[in-house]
PDB file of N, CA and C in Angstrom:
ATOM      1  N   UNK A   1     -51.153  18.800 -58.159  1.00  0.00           N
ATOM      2  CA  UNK A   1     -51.953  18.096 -57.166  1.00  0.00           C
ATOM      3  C   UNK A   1     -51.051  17.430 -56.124  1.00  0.00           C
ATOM      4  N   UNK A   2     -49.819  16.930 -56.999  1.00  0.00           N
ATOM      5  CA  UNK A   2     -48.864  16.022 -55.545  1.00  0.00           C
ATOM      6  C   UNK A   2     -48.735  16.988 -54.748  1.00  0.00           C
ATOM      7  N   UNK A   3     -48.160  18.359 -55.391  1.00  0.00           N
ATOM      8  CA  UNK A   3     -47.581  19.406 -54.592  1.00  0.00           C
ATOM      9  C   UNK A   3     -48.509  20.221 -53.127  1.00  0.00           C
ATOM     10  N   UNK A   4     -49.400  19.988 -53.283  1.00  0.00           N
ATOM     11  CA  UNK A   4     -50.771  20.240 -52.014  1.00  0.00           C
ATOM     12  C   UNK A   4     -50.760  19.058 -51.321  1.00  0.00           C
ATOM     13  N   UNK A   5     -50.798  17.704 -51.752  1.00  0.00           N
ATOM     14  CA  UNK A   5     -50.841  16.602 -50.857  1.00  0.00           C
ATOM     15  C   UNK A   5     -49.484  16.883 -50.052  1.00  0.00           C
ATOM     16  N   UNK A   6     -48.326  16.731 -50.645  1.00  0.00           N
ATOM     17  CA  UNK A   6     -46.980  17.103 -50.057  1.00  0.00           C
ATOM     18  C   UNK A   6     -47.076  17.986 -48.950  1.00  0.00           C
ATOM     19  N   UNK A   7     -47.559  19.251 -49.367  1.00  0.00           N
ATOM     20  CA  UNK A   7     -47.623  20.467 -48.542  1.00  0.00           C
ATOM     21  C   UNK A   7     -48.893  20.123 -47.084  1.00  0.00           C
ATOM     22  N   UNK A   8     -49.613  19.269 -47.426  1.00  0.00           N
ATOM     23  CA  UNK A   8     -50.439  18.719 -46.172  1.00  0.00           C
ATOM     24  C   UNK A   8     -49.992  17.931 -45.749  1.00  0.00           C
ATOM     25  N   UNK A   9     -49.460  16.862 -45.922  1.00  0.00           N
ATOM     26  CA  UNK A   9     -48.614  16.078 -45.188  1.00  0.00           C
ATOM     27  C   UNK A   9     -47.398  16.711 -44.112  1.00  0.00           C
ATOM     28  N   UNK A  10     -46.561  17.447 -44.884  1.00  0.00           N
ATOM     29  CA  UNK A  10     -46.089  18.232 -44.099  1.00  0.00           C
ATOM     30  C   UNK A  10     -46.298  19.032 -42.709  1.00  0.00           C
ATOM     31  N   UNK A  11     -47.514  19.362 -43.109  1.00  0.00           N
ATOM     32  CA  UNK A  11     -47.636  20.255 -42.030  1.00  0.00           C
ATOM     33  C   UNK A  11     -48.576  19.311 -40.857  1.00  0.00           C
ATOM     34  N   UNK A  12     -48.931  18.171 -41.399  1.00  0.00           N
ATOM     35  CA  UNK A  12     -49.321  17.330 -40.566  1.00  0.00           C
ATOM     36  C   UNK A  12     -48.384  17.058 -39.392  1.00  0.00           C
ATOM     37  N   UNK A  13     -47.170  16.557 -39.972  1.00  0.00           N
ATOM     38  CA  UNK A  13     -46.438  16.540 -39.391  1.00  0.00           C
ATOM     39  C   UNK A  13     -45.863  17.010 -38.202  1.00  0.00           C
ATOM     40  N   UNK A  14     -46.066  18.284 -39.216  1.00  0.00           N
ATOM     41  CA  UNK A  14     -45.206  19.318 -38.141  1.00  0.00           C
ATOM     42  C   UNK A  14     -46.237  19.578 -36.740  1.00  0.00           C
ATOM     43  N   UNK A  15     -47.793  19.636 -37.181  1.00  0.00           N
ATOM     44  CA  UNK A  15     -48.570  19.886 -36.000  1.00  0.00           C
ATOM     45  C   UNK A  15     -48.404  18.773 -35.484  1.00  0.00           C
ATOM     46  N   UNK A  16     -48.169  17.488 -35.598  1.00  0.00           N
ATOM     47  CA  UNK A  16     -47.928  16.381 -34.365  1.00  0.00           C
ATOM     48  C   UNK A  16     -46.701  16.492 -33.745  1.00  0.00           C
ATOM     49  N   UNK A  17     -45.812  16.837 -34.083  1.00  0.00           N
ATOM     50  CA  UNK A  17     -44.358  17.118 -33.457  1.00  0.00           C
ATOM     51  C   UNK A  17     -44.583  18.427 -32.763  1.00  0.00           C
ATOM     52  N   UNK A  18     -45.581  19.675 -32.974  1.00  0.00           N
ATOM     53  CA  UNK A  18     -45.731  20.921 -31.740  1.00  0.00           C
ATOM     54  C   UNK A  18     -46.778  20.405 -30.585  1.00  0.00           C
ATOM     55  N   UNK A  19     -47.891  19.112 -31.189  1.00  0.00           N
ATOM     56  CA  UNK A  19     -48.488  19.248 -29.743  1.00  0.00           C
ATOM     57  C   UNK A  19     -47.468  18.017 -28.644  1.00  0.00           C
ATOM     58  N   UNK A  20     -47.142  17.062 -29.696  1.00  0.00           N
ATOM     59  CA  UNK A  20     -45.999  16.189 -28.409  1.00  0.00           C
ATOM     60  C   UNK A  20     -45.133  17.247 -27.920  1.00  0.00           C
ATOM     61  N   UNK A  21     -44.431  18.046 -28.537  1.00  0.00           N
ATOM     62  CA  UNK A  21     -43.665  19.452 -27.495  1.00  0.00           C
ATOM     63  C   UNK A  21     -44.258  20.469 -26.572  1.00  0.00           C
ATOM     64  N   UNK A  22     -45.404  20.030 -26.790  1.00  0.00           N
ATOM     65  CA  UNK A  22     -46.402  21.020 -25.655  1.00  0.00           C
ATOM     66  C   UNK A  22     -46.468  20.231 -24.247  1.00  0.00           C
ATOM     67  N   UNK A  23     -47.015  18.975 -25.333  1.00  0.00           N
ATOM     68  CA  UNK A  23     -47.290  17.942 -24.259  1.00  0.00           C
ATOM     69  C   UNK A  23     -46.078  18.247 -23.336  1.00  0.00           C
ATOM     70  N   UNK A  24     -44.817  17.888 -23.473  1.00  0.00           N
ATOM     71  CA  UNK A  24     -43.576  17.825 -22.819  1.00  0.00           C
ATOM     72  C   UNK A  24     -43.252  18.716 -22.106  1.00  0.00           C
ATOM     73  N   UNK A  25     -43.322  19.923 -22.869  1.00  0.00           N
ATOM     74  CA  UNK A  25     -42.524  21.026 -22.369  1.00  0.00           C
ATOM     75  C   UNK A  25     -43.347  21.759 -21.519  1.00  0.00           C
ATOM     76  N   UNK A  26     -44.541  22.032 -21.993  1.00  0.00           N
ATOM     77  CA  UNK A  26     -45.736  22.626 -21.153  1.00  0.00           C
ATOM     78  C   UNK A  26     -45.191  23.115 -19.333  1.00  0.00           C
ATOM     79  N   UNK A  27     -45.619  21.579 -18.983  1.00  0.00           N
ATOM     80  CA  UNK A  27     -45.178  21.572 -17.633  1.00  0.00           C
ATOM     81  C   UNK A  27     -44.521  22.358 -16.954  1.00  0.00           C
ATOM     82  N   UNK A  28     -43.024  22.635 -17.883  1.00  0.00           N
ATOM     83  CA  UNK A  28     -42.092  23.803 -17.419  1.00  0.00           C
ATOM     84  C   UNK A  28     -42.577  25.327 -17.450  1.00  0.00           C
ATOM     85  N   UNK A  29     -43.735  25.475 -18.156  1.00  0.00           N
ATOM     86  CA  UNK A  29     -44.132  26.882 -18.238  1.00  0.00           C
ATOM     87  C   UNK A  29     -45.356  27.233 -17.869  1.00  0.00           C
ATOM     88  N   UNK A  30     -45.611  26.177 -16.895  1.00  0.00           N
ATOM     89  CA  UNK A  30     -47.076  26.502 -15.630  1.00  0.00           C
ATOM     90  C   UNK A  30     -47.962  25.953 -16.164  1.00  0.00           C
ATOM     91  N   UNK A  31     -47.763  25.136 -17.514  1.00  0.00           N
ATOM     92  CA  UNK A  31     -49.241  24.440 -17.989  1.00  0.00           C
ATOM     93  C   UNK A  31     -49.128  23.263 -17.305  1.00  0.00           C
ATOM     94  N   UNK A  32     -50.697  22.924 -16.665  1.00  0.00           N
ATOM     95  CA  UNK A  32     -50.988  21.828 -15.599  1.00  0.00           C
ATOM     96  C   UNK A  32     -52.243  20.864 -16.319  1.00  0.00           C
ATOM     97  N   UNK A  33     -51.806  20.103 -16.952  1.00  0.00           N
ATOM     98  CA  UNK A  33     -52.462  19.115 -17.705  1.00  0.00           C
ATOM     99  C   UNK A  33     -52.835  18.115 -16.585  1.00  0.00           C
ATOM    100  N   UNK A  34     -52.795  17.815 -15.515  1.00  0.00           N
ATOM    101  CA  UNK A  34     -53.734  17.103 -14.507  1.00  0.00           C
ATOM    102  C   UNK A  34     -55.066  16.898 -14.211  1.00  0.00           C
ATOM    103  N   UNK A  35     -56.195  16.134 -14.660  1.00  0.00           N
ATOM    104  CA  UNK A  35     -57.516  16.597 -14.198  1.00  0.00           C
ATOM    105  C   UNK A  35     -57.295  16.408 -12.333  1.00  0.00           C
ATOM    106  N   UNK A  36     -58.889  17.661 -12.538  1.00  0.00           N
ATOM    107  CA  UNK A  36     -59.385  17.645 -11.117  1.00  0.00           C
ATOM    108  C   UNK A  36     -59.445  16.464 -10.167  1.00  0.00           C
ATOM    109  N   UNK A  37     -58.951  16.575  -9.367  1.00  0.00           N
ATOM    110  CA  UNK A  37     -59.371  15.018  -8.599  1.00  0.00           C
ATOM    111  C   UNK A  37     -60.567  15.443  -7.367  1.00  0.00           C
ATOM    112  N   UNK A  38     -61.759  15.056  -7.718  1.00  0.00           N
ATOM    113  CA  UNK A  38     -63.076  15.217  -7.156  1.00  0.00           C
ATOM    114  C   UNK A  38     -63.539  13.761  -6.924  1.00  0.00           C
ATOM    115  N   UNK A  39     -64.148  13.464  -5.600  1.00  0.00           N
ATOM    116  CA  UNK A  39     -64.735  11.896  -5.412  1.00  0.00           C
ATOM    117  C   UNK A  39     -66.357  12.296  -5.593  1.00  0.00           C
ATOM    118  N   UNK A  40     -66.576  11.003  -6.700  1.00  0.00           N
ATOM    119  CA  UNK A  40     -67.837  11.132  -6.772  1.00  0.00           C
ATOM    120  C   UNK A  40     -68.851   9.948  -6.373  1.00  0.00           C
ATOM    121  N   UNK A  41     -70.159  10.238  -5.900  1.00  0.00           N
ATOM    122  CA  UNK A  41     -70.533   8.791  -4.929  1.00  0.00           C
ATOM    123  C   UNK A  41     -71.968   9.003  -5.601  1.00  0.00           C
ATOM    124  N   UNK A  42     -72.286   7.766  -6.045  1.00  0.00           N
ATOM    125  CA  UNK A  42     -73.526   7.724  -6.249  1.00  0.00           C
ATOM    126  C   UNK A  42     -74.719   6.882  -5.963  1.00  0.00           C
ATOM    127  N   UNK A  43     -75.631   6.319  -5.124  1.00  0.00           N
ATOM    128  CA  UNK A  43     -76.005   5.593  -4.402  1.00  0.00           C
ATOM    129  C   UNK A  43     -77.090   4.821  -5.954  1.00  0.00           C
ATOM    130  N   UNK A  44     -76.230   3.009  -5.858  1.00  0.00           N
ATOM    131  CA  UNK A  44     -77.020   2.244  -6.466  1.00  0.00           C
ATOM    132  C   UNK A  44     -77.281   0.977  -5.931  1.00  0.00           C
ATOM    133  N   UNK A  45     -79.564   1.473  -6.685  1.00  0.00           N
ATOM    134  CA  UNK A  45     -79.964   0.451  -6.229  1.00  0.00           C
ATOM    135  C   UNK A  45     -80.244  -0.868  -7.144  1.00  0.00           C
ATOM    136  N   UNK A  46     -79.700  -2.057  -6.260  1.00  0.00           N
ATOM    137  CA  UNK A  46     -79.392  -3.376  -6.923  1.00  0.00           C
ATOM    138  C   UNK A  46     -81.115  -4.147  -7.027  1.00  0.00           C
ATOM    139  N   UNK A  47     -81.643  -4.161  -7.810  1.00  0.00           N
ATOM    140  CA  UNK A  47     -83.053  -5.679  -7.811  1.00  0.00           C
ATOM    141  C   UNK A  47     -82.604  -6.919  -7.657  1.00  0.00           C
ATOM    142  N   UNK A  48     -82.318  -7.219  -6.982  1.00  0.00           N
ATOM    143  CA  UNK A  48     -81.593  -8.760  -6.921  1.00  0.00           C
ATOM    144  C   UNK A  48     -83.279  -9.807  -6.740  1.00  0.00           C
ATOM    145  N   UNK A  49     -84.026  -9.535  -7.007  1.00  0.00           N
ATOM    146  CA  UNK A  49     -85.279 -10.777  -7.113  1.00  0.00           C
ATOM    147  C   UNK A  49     -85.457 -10.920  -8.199  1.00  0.00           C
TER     148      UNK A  49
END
């Protein structure tokens, strides 16, 4: 039973250490993690009585 907890932990690991290297490295290989920049307007009405 340790030996499966072990073996998940592990690989926990390891998948948080490939997406922070994506995160990082990405950039250099045309991945564009930026959202869209779109203005959005929406007309609100205030009840002030």
């Amino acid at each position: 039973m340790f030996r499966i907890i072990k073996w998940l932990i592990v690989l926990i690991i390891l998948g948080a250490i490939g997406l922070t290297g994506y995160a990082y490295i990405g950039p250099y290989f045309g991945v564009d993690f930026t959202p869209p920049k779109v203005e959005i307007r929406e007309p609100v009405v205030l009840d002030a009585n």
